[in-house]
Every structure is written in C-alpha cells, then in structure tokens.
C-alpha atoms as a PDB file:
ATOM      1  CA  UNK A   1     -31.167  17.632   6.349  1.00  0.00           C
ATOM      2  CA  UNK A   2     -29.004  20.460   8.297  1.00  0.00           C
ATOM      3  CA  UNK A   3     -29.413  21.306  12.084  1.00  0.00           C
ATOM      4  CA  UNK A   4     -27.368  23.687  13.808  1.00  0.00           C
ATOM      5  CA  UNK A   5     -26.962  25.028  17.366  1.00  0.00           C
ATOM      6  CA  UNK A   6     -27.087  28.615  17.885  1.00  0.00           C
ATOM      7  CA  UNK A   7     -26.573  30.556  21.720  1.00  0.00           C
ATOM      8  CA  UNK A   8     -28.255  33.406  21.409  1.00  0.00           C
ATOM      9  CA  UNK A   9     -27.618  36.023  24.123  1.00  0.00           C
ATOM     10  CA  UNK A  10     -30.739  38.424  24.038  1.00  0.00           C
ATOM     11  CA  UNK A  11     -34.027  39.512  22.398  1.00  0.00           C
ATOM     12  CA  UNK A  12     -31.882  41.147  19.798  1.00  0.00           C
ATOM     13  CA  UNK A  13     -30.078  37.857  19.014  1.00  0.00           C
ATOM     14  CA  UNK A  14     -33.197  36.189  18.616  1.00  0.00           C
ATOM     15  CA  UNK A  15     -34.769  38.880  15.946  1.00  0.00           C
ATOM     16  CA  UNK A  16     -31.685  38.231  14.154  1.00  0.00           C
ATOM     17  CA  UNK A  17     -32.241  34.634  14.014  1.00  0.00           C
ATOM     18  CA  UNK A  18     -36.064  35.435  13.496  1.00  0.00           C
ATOM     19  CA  UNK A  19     -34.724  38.317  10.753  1.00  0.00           C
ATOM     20  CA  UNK A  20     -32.648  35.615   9.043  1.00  0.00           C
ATOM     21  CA  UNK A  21     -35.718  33.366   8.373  1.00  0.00           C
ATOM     22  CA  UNK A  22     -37.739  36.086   7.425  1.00  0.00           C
ATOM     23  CA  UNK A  23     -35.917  36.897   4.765  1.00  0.00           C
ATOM     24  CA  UNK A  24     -35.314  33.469   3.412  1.00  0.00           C
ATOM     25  CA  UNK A  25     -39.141  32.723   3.579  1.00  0.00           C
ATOM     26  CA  UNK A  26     -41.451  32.319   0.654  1.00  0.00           C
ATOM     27  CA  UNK A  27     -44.949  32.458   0.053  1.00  0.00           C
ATOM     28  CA  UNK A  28     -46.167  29.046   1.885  1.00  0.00           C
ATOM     29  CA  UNK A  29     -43.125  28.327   4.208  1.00  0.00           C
ATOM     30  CA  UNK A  30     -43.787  26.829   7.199  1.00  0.00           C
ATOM     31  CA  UNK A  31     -41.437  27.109  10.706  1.00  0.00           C
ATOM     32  CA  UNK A  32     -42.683  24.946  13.313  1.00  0.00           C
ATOM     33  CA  UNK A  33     -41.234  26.534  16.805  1.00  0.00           C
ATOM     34  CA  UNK A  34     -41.320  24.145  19.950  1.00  0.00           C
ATOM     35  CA  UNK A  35     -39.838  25.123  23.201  1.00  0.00           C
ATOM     36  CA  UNK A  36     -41.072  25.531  27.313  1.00  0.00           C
ATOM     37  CA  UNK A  37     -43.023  28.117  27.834  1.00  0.00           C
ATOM     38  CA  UNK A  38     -40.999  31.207  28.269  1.00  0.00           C
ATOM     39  CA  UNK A  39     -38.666  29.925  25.655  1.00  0.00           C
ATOM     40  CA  UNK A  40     -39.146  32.687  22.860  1.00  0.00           C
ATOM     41  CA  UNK A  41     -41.399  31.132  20.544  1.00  0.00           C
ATOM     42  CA  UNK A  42     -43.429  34.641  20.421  1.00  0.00           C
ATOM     43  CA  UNK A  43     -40.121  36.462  20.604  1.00  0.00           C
ATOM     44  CA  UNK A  44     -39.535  35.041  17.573  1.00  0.00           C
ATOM     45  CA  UNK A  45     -42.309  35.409  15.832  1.00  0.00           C
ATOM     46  CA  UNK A  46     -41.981  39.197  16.665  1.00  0.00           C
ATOM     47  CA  UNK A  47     -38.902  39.328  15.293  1.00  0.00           C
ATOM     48  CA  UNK A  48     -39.666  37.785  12.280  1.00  0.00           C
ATOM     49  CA  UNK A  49     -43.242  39.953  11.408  1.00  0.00           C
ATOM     50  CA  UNK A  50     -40.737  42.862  12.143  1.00  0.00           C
ATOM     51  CA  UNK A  51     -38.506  41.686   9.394  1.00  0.00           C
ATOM     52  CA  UNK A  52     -41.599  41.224   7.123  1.00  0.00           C
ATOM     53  CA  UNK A  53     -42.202  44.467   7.802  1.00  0.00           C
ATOM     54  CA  UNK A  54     -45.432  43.697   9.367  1.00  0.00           C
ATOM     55  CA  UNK A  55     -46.797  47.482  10.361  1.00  0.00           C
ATOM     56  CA  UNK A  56     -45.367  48.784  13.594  1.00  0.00           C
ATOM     57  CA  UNK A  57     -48.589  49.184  15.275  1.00  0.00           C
ATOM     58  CA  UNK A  58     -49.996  45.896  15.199  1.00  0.00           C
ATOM     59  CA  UNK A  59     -49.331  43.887  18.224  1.00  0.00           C
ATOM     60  CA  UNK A  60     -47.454  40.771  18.006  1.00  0.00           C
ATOM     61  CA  UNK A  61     -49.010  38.231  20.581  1.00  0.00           C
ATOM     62  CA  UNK A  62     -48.940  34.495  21.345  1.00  0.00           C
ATOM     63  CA  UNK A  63     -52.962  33.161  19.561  1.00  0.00           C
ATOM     64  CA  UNK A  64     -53.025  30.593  22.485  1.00  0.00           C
ATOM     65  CA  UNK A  65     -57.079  30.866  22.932  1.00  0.00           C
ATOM     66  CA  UNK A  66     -57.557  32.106  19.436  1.00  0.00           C
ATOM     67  CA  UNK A  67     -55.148  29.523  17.760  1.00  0.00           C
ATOM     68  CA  UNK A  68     -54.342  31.566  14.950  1.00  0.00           C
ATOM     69  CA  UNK A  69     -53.197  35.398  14.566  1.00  0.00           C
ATOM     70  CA  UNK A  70     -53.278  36.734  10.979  1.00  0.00           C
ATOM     71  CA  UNK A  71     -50.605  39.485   9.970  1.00  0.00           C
ATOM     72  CA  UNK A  72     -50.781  41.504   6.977  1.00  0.00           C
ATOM     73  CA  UNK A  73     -49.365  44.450   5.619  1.00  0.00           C
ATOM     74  CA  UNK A  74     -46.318  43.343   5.385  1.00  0.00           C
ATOM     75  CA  UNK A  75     -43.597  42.002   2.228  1.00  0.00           C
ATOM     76  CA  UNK A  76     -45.619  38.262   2.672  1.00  0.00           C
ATOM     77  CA  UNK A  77     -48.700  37.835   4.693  1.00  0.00           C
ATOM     78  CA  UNK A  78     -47.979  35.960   7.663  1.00  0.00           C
ATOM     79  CA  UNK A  79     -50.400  33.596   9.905  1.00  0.00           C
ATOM     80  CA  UNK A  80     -48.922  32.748  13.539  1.00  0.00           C
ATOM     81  CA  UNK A  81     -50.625  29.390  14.872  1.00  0.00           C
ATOM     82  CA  UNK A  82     -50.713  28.289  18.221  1.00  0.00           C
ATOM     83  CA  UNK A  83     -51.047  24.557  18.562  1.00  0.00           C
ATOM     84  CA  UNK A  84     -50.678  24.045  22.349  1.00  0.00           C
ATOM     85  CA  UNK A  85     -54.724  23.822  22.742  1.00  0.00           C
ATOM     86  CA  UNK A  86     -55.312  22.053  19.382  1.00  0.00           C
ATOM     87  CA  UNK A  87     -56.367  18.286  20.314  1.00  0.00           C
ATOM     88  CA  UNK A  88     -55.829  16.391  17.357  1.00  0.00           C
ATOM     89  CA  UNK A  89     -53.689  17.060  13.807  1.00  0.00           C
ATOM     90  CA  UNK A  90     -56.480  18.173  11.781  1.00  0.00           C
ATOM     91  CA  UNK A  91     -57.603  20.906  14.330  1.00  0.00           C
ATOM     92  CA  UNK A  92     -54.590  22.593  12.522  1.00  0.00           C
ATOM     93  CA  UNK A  93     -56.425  22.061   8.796  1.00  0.00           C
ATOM     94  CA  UNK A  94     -59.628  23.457  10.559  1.00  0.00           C
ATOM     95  CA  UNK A  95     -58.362  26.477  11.556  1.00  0.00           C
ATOM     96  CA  UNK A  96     -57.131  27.117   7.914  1.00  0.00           C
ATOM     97  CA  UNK A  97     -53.829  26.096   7.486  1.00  0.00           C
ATOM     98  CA  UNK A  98     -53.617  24.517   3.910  1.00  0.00           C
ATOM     99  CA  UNK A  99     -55.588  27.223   2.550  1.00  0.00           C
ATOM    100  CA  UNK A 100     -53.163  29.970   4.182  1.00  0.00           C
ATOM    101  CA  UNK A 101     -50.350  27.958   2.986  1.00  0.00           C
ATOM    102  CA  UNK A 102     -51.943  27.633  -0.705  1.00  0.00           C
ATOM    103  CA  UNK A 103     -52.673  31.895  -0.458  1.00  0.00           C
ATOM    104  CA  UNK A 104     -49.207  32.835  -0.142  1.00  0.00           C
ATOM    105  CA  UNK A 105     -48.819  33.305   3.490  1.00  0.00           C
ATOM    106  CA  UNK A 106     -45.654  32.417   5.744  1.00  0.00           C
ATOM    107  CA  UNK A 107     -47.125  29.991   8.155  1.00  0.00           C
ATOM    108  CA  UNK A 108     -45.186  30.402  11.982  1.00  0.00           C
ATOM    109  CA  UNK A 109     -46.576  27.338  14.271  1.00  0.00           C
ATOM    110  CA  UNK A 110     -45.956  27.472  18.155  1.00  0.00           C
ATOM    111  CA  UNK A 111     -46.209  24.485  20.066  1.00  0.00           C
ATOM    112  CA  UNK A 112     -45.819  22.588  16.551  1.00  0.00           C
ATOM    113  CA  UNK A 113     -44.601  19.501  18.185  1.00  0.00           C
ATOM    114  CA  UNK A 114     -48.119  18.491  18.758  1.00  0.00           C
ATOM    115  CA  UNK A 115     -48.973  18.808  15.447  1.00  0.00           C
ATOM    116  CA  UNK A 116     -45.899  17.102  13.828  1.00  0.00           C
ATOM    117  CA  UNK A 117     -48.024  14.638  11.194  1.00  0.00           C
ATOM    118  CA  UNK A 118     -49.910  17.388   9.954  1.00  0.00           C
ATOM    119  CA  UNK A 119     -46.890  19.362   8.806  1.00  0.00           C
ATOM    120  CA  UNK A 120     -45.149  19.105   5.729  1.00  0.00           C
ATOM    121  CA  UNK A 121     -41.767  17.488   5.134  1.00  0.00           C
ATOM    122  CA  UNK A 122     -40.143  21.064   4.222  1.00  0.00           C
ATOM    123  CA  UNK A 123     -41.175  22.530   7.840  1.00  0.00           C
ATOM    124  CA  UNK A 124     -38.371  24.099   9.335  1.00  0.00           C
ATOM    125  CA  UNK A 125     -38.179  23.262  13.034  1.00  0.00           C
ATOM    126  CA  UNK A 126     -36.806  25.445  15.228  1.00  0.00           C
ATOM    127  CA  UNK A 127     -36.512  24.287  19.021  1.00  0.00           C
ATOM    128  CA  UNK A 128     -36.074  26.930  21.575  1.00  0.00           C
ATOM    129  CA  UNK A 129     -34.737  26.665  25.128  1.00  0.00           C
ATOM    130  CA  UNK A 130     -33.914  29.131  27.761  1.00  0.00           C
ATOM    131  CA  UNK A 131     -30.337  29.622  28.813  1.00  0.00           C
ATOM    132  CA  UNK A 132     -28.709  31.033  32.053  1.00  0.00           C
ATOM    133  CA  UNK A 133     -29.708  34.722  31.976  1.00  0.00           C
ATOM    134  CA  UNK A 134     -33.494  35.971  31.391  1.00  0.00           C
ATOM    135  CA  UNK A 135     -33.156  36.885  27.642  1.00  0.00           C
ATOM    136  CA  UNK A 136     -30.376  34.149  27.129  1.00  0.00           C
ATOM    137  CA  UNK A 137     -31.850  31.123  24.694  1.00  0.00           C
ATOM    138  CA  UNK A 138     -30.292  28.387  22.007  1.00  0.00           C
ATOM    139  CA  UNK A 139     -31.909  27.680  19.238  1.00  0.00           C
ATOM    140  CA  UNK A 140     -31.373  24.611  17.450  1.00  0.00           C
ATOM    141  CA  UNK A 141     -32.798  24.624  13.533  1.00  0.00           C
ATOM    142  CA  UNK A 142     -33.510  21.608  11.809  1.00  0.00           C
ATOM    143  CA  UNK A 143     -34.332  22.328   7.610  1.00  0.00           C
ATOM    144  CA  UNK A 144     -34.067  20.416   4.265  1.00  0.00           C
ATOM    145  CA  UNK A 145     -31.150  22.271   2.808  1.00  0.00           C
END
C-alpha cells in the first residue's frame, strides 16, 4: 500500500493530479474521492474526463440527485458516481456499478467513504481537503502499488 501527500495550489494543480490518474487508468479502475464539500471532488473528476479526452462540450457536473453521470466519447468510457445520497452499500450495485466496471468503464466515486464495503480492494482513494486560498487543496492518495 502507498499514500502520499500532495499541496496542490490551484484548479490547474488538481487536473494534473486528475491528468496523472487518467492516464494510469484501465478499463474497470475505480478512484473513490472523499472530501467536504467544496473540496474538489468534481474538480477532479473534470480534470480527469478532460484527460480522457471526454468531448469538450459535455458538461462535467457533480450526479448528486442523479447518482451517476455517464461519460463517453472519450479514450475509456467513464461513469462518475455520487454516493452522498446512497443509503446503504448496495444502492451503489443498483445503480450499475459492477456491470460498468465489468464493460470497461473507469469508475470515479464521490462521497465514496459511505460506500467503503462495496468497493473493491484495488480502489484508489483519494481524500481531498481545502487549503488556505480558494483553489488551494491537498490531496492525499492511498493505492495498492
């Protein structure tokens, strides 16, 4: 297991971080994000569709009252949960999240800390917190290797 502590200072930081992930990702990778809200979990995820090279035109928003976003178009599909509404772990089955995950796509989960036993033990977990200035954040990213 390797965790690391990044500062990043602005959006751009952040879709580098996002950018980095992106490009390691393969088809069924799952990144659990937890943070505050505020704390660039959607940031994030707008970073890394970008980096996917998920069309320009589509708009990269938090699912909160849908609970899941799907993105294609892009290098890998990619399917954006939102757990912060889902009651119990297998809500996050429900909505379609093994299937996604057996059909290729990159699987981003906000809020995944309420979801933690229904995620498996590859997740990468990225926690995000707001810093000083408006755009300032750390990121600290737990994986298996």
């Amino acid at each position: 297991m390797t965790s690391e502590t990044l500062q990043l200072a602005d959006v751009a930081a952040t879709h580098a971080l996002a950018r980095q992930w992106a490009e390691r990702a393969g088809p069924g990778q799952v990144i659990a994000l937890v943070g505050d809200l505020g704390a660039g979990k959607t940031e994030f995820t707008r970073g890394f569709a970008k980096a996917l090279e998920v069309p320009a035109a589509v708009a990269i928003c938090s699912p909160t009252y849908l609970l899941l976003n799907l993105y294609e178009g892009g290098r890998r599909p990619l399917a954006h949960f939102d757990a912060y509404l889902m009651e119990a772990e297998d809500d996050l089955e429900r909505a379609g999240f093994d299937d996604l995950r057996r059909d290729g796509y990159v699987i981003l989960i906000e809020w995944a800390d309420r979801v933690v036993d229904a995620l498996p033990a590859d997740t990468v977990w990225i926690t995000l917190e707001q810093g000083d200035g408006p755009d300032q954040r750390s990121a600290e990213v737990v994986h298996a290797g």
